[in-house]
N, C-alpha and C. Protein backbone atom coordinates (compact mmCIF):
# COMPACT_ATOMS: atom_id res chain seq x y z
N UNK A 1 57.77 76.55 168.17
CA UNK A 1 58.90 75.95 167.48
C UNK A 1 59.03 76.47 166.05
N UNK A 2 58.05 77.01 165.51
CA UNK A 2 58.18 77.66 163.96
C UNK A 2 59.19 78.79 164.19
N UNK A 3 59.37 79.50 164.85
CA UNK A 3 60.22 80.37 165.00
C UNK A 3 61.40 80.07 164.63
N UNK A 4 61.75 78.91 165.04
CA UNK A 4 63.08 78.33 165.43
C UNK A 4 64.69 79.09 165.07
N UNK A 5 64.65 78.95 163.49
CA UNK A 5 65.39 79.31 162.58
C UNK A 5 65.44 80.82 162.24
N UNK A 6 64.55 81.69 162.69
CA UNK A 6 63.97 82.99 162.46
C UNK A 6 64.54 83.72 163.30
N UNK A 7 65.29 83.27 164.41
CA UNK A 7 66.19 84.21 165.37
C UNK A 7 67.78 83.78 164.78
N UNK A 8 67.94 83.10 164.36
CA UNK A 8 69.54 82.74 163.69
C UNK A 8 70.34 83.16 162.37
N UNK A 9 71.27 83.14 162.46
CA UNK A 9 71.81 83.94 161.55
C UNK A 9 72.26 82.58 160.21
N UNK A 10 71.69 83.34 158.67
CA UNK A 10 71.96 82.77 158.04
C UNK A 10 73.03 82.28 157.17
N UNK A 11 73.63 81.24 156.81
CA UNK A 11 75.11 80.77 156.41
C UNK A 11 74.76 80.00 155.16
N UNK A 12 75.39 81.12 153.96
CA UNK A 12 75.48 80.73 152.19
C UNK A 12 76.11 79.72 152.20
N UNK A 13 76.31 78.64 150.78
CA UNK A 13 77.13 78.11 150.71
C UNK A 13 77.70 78.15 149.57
N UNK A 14 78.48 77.93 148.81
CA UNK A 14 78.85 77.35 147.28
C UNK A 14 79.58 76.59 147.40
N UNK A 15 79.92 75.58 146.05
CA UNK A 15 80.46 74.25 146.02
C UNK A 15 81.85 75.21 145.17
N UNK A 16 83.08 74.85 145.20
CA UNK A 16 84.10 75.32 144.39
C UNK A 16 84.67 73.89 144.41
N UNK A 17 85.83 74.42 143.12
CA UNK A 17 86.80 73.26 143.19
C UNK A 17 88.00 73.24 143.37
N UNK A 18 88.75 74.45 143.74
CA UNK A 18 90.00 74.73 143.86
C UNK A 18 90.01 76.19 144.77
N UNK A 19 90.35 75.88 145.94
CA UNK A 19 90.31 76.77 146.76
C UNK A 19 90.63 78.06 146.58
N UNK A 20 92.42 77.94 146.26
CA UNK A 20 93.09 79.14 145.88
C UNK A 20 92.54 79.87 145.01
N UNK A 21 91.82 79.44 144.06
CA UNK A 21 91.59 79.90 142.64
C UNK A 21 90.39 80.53 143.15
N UNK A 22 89.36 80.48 144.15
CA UNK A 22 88.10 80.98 144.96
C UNK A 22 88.51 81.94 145.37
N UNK A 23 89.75 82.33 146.49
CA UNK A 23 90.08 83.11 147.27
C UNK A 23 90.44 84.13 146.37
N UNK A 24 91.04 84.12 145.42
CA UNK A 24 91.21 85.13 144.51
C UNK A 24 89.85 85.84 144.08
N UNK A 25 89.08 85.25 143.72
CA UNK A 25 87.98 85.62 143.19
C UNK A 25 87.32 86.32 144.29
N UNK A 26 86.50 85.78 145.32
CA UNK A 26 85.73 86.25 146.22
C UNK A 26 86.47 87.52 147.33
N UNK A 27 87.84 87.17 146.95
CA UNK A 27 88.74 88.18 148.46
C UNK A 27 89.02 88.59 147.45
N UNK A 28 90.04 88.61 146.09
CA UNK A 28 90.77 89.86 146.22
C UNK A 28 89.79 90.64 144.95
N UNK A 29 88.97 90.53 144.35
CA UNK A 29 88.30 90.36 143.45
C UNK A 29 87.05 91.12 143.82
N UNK A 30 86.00 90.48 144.45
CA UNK A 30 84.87 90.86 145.16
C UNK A 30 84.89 91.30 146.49
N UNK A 31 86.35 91.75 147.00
CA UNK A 31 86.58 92.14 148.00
C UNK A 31 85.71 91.64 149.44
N UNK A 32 85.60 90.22 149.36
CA UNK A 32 85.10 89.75 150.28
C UNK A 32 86.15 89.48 152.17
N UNK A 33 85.60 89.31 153.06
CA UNK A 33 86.83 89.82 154.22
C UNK A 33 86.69 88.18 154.39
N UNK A 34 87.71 87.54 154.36
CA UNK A 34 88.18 85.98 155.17
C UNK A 34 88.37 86.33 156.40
N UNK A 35 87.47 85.18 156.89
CA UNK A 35 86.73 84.62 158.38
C UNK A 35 87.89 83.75 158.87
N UNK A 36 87.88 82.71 158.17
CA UNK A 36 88.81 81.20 158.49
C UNK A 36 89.25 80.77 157.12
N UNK A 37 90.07 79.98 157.04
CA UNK A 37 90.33 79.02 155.91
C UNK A 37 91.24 77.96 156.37
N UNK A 38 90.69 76.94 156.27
CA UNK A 38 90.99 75.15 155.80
C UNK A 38 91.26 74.99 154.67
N UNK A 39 91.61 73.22 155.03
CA UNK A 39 91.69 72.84 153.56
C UNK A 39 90.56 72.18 153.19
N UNK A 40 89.25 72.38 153.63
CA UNK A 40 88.06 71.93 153.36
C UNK A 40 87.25 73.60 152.69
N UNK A 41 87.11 74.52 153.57
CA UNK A 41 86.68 76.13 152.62
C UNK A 41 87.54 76.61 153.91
N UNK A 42 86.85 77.79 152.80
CA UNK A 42 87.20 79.31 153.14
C UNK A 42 86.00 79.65 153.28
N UNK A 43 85.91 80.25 154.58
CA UNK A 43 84.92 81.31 155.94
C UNK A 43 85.18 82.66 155.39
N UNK A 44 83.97 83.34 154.29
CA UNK A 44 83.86 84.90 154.44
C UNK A 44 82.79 85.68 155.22
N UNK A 45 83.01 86.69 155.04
CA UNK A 45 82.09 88.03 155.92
C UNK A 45 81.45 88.84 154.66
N UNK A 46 80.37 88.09 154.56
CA UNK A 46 79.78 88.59 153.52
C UNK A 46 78.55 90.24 153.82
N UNK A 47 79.58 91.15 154.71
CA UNK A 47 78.70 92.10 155.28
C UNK A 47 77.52 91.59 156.59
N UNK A 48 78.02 90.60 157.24
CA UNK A 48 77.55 90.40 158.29
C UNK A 48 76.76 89.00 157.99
N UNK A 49 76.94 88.22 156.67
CA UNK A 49 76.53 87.12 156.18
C UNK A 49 77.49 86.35 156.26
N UNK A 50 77.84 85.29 156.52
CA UNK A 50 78.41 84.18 156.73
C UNK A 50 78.57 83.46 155.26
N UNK A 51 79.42 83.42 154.41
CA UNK A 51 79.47 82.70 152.79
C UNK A 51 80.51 81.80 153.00
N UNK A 52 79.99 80.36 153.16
CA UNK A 52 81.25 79.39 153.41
C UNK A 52 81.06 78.86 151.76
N UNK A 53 82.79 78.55 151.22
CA UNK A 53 83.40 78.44 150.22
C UNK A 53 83.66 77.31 150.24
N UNK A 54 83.01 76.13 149.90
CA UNK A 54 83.29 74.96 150.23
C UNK A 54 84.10 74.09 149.12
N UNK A 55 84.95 73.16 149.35
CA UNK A 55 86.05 72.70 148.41
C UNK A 55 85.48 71.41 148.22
N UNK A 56 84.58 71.03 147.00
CA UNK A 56 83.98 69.56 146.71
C UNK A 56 84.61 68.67 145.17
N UNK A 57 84.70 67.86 145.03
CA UNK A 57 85.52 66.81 144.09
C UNK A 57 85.01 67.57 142.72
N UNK A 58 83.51 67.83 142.54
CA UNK A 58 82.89 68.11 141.52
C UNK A 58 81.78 69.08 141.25
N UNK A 59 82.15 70.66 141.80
CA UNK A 59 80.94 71.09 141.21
C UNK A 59 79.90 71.19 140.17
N UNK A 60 78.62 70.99 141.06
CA UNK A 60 77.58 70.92 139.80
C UNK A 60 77.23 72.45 139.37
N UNK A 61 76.82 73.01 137.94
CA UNK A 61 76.58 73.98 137.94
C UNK A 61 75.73 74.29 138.04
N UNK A 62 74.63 75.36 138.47
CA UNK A 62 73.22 75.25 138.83
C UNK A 62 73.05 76.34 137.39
N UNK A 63 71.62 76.33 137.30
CA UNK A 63 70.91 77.12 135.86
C UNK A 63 70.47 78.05 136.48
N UNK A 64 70.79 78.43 137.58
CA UNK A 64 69.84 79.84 138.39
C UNK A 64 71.49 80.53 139.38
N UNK A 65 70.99 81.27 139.84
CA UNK A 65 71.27 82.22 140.49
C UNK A 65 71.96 82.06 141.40
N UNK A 66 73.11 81.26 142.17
CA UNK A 66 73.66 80.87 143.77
C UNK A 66 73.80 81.79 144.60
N UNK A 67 74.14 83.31 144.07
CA UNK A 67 74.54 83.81 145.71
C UNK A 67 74.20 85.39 144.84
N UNK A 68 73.72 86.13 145.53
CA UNK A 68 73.17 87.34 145.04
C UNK A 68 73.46 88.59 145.98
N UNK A 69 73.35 89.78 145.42
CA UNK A 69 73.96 90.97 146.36
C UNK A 69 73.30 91.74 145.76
N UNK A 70 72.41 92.49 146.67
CA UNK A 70 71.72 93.94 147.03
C UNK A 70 72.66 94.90 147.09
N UNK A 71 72.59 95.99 145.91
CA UNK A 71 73.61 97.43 145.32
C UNK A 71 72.65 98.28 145.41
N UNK A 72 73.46 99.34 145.85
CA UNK A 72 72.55 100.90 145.80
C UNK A 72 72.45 101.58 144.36
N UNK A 73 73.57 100.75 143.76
CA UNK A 73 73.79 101.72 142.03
C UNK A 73 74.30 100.56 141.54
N UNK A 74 73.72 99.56 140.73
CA UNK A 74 74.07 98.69 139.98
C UNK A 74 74.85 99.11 139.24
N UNK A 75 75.12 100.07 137.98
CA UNK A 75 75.83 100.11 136.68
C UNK A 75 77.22 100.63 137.81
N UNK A 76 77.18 101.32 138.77
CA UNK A 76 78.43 102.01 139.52
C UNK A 76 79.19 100.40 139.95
N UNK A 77 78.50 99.21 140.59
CA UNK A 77 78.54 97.90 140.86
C UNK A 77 79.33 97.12 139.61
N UNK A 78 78.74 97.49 138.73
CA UNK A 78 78.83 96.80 137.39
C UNK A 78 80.48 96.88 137.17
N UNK A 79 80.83 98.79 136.88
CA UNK A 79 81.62 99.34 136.66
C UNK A 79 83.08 98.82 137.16
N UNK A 80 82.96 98.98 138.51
CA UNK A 80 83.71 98.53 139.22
C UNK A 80 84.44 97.36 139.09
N UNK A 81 83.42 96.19 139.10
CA UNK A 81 83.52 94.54 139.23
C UNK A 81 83.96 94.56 137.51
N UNK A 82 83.76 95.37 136.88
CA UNK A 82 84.26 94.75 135.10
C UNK A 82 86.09 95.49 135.00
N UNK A 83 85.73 96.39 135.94
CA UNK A 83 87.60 96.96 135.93
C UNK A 83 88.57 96.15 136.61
N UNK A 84 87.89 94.93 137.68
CA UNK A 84 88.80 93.93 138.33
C UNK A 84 88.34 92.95 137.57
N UNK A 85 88.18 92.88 136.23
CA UNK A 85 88.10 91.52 135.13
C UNK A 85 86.87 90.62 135.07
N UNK A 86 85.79 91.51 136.26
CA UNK A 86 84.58 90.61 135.89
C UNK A 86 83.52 90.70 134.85
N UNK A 87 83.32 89.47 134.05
CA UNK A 87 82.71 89.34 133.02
C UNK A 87 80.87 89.57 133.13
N UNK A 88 79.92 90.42 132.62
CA UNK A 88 78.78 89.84 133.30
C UNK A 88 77.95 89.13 131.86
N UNK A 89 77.11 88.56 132.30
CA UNK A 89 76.37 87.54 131.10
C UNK A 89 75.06 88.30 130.51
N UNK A 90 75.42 88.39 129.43
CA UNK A 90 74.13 88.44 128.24
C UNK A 90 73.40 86.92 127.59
N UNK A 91 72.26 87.12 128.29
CA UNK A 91 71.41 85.67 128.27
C UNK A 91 70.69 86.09 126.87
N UNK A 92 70.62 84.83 126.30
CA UNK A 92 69.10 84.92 125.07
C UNK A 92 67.93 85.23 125.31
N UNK A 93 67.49 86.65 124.29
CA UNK A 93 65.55 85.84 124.36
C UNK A 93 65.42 87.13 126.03
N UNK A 94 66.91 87.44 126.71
CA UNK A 94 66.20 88.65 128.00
C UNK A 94 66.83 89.99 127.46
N UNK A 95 65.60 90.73 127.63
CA UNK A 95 66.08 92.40 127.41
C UNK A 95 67.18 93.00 128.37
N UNK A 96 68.46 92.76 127.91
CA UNK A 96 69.33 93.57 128.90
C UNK A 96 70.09 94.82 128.17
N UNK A 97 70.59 95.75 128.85
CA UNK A 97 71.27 96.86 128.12
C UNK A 97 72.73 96.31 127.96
N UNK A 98 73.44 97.08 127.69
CA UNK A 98 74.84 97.08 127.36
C UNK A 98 75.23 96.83 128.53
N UNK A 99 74.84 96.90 129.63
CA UNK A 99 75.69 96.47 130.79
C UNK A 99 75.41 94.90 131.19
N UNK A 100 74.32 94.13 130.34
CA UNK A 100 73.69 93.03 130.92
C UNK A 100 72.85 93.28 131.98
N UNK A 101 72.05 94.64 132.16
CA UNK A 101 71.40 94.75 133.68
C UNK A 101 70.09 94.63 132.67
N UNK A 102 69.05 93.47 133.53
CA UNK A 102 67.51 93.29 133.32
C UNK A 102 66.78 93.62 133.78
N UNK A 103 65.35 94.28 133.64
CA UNK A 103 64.42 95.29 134.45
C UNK A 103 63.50 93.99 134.89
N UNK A 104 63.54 93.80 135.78
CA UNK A 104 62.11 92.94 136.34
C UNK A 104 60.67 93.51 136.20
N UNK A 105 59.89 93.16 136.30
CA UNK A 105 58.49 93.00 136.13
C UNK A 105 58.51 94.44 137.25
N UNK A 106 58.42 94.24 138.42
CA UNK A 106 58.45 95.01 139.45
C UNK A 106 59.67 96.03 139.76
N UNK A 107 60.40 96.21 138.61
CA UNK A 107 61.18 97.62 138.34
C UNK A 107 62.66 97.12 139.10
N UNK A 108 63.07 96.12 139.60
CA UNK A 108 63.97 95.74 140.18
C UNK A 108 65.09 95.56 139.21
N UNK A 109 66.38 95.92 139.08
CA UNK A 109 67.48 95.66 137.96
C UNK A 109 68.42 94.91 138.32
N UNK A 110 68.39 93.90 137.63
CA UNK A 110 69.53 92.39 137.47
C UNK A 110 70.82 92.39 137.00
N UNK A 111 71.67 92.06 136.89
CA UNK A 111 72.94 91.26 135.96
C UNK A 111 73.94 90.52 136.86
N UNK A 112 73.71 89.39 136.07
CA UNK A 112 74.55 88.32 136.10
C UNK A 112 75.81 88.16 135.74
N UNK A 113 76.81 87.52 136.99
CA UNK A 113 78.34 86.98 136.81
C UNK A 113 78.57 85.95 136.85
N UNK A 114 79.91 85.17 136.62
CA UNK A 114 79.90 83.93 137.01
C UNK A 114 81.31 83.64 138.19
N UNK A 115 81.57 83.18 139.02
CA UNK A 115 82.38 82.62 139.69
C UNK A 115 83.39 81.59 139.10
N UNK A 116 84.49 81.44 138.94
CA UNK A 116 85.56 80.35 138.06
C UNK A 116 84.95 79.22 137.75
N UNK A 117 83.91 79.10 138.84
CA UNK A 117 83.63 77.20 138.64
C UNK A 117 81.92 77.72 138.21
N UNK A 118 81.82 78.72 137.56
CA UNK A 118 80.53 78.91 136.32
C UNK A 118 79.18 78.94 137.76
N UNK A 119 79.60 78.99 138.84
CA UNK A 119 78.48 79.45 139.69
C UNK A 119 77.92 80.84 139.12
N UNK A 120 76.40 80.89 138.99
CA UNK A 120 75.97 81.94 138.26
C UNK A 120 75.40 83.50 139.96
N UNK A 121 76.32 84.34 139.89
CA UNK A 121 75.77 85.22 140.77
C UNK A 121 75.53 86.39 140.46
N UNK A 122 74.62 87.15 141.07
CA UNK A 122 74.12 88.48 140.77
C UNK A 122 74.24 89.60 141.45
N UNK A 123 74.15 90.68 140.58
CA UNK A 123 73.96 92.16 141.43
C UNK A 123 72.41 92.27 141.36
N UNK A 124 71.24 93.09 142.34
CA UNK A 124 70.23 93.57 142.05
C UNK A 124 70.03 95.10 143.02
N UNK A 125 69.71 95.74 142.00
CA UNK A 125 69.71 96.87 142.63
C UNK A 125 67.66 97.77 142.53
N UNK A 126 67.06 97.42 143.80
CA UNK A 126 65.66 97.24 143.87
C UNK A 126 65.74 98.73 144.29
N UNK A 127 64.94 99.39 142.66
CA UNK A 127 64.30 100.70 142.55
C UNK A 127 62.86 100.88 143.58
């Protein structure tokens, strides 16, 4: 029975608060492919990941990381996502370059975006 979950396919979630204002972001934006959409979320194809967009009274904002994406060329990633208006975050107190990308301990490179409703997500591109 430990297995259980280990043959199934896994399904993201995020909390949003205004649907339309999501779909922009994640589809036309992050070029994500819509699955389904209600008036409860929006169903993407997050490259064979399942990212349901869920529509709640009050998102909370989390202090970490919600939904993250593996890049072959981060700054090419970077590039891209800042020419369709995405902002990425320069944190206090972390060594990032001009692009906001952070070197991990284990050589792995970070930077952080935010989603409309301040969900904090990332590019990492593992050297």
């Amino acid at each position: 029975m430990t297995d259980l979950l280990a043959s199934c396919d896994l399904v993201a979630l995020v909390g949003v608060s205004d649907l339309d204002r999501a779909r922009e972001f994640y589809v036309d934006t992050l070029g994500l492919r819509p699955v389904e959409e209600n008036p409860a979320a929006l169903v993407l194809d997050g490259n064979g990941t399942t990212l349901r967009v869920t529509l709640v009274p009050d998102p909370q904002q989390a202090s970490y990381t919600v939904l993250g994406w593996s890049v072959p060329d981060i700054h090419a990633a970077i590039a891209s996502l800042s020419g369709r208006g995405v902002i990425f975050e320069h944190f206090p107190g972390l060594e990032q370059d001009a692009d906001g990308v952070w070197t991990a301990p284990g050589g792995a490179q970070v930077a952080w975006f935010k989603d409309p409703d301040d969900n904090v997500l990332s590019l990492t591109q593992v050297t």
